[in-house]
N, C-alpha and C. Protein backbone atom coordinates (compact mmCIF):
# COMPACT_ATOMS: atom_id res chain seq x y z
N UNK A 1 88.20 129.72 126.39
CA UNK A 1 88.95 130.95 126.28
C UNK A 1 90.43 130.66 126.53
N UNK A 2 91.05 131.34 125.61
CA UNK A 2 93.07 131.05 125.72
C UNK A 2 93.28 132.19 126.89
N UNK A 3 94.49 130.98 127.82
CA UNK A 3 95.00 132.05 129.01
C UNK A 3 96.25 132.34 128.68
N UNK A 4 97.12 132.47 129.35
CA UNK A 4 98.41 132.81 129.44
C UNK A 4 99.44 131.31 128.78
N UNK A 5 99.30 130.24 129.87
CA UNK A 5 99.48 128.98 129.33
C UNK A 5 99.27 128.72 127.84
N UNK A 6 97.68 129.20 127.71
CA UNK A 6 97.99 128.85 126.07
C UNK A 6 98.95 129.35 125.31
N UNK A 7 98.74 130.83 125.38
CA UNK A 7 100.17 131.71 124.18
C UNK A 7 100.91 131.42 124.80
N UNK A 8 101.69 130.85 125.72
CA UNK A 8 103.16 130.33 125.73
C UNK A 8 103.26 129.23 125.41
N UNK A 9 102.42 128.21 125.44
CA UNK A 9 102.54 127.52 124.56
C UNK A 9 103.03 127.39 123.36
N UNK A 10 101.92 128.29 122.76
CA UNK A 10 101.72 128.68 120.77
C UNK A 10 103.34 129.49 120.99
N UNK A 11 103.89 130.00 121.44
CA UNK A 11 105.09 130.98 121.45
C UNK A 11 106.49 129.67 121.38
N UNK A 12 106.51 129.05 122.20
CA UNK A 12 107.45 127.47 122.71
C UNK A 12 106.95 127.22 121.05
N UNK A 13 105.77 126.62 120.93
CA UNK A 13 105.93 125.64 119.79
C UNK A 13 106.49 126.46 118.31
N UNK A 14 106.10 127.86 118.36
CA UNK A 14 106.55 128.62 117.18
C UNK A 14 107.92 128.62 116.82
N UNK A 15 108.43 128.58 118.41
CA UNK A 15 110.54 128.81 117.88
C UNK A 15 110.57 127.57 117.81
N UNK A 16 109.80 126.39 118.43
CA UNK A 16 110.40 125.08 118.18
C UNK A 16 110.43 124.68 116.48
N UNK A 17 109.25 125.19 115.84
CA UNK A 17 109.61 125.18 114.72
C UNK A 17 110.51 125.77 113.87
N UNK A 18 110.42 126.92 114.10
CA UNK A 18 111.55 128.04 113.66
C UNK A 18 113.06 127.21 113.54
N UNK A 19 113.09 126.65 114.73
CA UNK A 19 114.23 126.15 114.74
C UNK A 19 114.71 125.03 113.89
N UNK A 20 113.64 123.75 114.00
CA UNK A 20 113.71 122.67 112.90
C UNK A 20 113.57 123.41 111.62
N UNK A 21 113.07 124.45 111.27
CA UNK A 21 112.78 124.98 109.66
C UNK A 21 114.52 125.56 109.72
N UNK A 22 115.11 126.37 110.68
CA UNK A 22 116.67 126.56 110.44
C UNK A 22 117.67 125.44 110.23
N UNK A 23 117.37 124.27 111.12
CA UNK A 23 118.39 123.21 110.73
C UNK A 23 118.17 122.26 109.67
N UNK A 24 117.24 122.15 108.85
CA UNK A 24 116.37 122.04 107.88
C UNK A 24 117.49 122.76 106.56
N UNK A 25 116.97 123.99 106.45
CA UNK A 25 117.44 124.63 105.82
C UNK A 25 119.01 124.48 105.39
N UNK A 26 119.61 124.31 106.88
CA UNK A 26 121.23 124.06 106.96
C UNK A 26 121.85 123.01 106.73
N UNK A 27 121.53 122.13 106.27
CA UNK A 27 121.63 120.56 105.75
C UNK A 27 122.18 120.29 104.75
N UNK A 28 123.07 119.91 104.49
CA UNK A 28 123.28 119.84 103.18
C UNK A 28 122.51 118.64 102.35
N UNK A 29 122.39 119.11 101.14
CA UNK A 29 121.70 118.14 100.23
C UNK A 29 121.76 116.95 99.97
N UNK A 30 122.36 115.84 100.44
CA UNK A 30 122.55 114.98 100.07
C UNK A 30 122.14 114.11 98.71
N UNK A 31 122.74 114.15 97.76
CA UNK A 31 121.56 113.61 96.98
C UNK A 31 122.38 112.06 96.47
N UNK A 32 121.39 110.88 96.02
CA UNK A 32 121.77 109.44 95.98
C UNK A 32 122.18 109.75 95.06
N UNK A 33 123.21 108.12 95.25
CA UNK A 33 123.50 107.38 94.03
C UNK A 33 123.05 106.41 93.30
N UNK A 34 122.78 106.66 92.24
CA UNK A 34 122.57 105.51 91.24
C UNK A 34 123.38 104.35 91.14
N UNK A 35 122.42 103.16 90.72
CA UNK A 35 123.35 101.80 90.74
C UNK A 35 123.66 102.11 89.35
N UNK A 36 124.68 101.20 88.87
CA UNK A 36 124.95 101.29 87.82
C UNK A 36 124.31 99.85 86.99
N UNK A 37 123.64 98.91 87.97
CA UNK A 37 123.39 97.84 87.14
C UNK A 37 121.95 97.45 88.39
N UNK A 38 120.53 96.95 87.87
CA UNK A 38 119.78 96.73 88.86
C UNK A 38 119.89 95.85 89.64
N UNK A 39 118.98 95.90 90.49
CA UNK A 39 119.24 94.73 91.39
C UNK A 39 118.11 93.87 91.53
N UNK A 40 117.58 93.81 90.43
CA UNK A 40 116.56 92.79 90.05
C UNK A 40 116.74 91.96 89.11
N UNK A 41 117.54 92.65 88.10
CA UNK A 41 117.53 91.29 86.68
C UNK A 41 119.42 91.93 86.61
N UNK A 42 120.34 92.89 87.21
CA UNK A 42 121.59 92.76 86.89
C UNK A 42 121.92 93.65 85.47
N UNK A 43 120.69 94.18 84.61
CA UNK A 43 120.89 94.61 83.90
C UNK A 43 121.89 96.24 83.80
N UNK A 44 122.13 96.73 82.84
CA UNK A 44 123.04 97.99 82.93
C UNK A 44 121.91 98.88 83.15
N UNK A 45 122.07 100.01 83.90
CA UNK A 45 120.58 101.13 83.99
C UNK A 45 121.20 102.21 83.11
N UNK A 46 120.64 102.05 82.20
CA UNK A 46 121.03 103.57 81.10
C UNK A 46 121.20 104.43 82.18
N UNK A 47 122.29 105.15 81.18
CA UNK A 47 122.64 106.50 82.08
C UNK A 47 121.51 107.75 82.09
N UNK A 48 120.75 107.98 81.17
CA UNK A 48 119.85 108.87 81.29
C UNK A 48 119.22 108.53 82.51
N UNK A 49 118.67 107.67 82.12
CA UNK A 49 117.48 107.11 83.79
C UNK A 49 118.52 107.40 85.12
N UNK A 50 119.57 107.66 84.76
CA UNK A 50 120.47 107.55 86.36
C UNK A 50 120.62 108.61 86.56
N UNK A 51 120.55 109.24 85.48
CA UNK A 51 120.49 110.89 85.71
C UNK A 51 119.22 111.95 86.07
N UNK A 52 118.16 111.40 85.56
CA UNK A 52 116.92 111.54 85.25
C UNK A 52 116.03 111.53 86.58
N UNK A 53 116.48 110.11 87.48
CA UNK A 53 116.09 109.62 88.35
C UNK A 53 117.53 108.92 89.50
N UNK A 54 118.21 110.37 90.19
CA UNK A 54 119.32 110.00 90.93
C UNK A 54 118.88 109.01 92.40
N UNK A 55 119.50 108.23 92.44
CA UNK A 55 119.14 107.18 93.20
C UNK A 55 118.31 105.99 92.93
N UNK A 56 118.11 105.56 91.88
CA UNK A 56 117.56 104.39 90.88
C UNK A 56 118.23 103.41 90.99
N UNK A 57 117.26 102.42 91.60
CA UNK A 57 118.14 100.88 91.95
C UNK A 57 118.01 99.73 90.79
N UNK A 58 116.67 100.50 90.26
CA UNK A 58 116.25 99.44 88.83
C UNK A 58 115.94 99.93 87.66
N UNK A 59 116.32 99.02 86.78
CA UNK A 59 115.89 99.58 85.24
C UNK A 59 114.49 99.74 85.09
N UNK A 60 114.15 100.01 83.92
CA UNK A 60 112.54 100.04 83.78
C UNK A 60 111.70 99.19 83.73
N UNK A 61 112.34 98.09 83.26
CA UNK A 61 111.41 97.26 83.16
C UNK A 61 111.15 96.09 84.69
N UNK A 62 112.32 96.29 85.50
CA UNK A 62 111.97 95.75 86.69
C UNK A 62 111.02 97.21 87.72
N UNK A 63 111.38 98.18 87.34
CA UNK A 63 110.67 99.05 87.78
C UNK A 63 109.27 98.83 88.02
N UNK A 64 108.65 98.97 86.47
CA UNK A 64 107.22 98.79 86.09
C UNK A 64 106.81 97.35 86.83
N UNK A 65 107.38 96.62 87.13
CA UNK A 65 106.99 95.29 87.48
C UNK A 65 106.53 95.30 88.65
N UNK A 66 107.73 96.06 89.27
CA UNK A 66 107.53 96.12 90.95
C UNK A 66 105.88 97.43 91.17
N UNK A 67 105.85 98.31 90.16
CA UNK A 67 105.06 99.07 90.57
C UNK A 67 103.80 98.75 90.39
N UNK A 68 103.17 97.63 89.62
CA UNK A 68 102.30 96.63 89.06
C UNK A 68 101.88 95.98 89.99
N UNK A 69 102.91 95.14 90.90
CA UNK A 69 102.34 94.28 91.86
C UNK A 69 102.11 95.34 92.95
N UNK A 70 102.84 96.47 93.51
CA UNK A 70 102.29 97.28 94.43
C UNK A 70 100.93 97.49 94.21
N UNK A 71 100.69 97.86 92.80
CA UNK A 71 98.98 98.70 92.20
C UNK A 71 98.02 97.46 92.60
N UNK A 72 98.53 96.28 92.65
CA UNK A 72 97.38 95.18 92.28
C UNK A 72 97.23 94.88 93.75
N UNK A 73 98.78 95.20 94.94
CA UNK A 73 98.01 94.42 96.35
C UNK A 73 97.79 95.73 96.90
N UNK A 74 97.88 96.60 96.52
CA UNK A 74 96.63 98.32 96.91
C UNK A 74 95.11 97.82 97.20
N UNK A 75 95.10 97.06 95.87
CA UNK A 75 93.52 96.86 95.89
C UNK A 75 92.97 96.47 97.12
């Protein structure tokens, strides 16, 4: 059975969130930058993909590579 302790508890943890969901909110967006050339093979990263995908360190085809060996040591 919940006593007193408990709902002040649940009450503490409610504004504690309240609060992280306000400074949260108040944050500004930061959003990345794109490389302009990868950093795997040096190549140029089309501008679509930099736009497409803001904060892109690699082109596609080092992309797919890296996401290949992730899929295969998943297993």
């Amino acid at each position: 059975m919940a006593d007193i302790a408990d709902f002040a508890n649940d009450l503490v943890q409610e504004r504690i969130d309240q609060a992280l969901a306000a400074r949260s909110a108040a944050k500004p967006i930061l959003e990345a930058a794109s490389f302009l050339f990868c950093e795997g093979c040096d190549a140029p990263i089309p501008e679509a993909r930099r736009l497409a995908i803001p904060g892109c360190t690699q082109c596609v085809t080092c992309q797919s590579i890296d996401e290949s060996r992730e899929a295969r040591h998943a297993r």
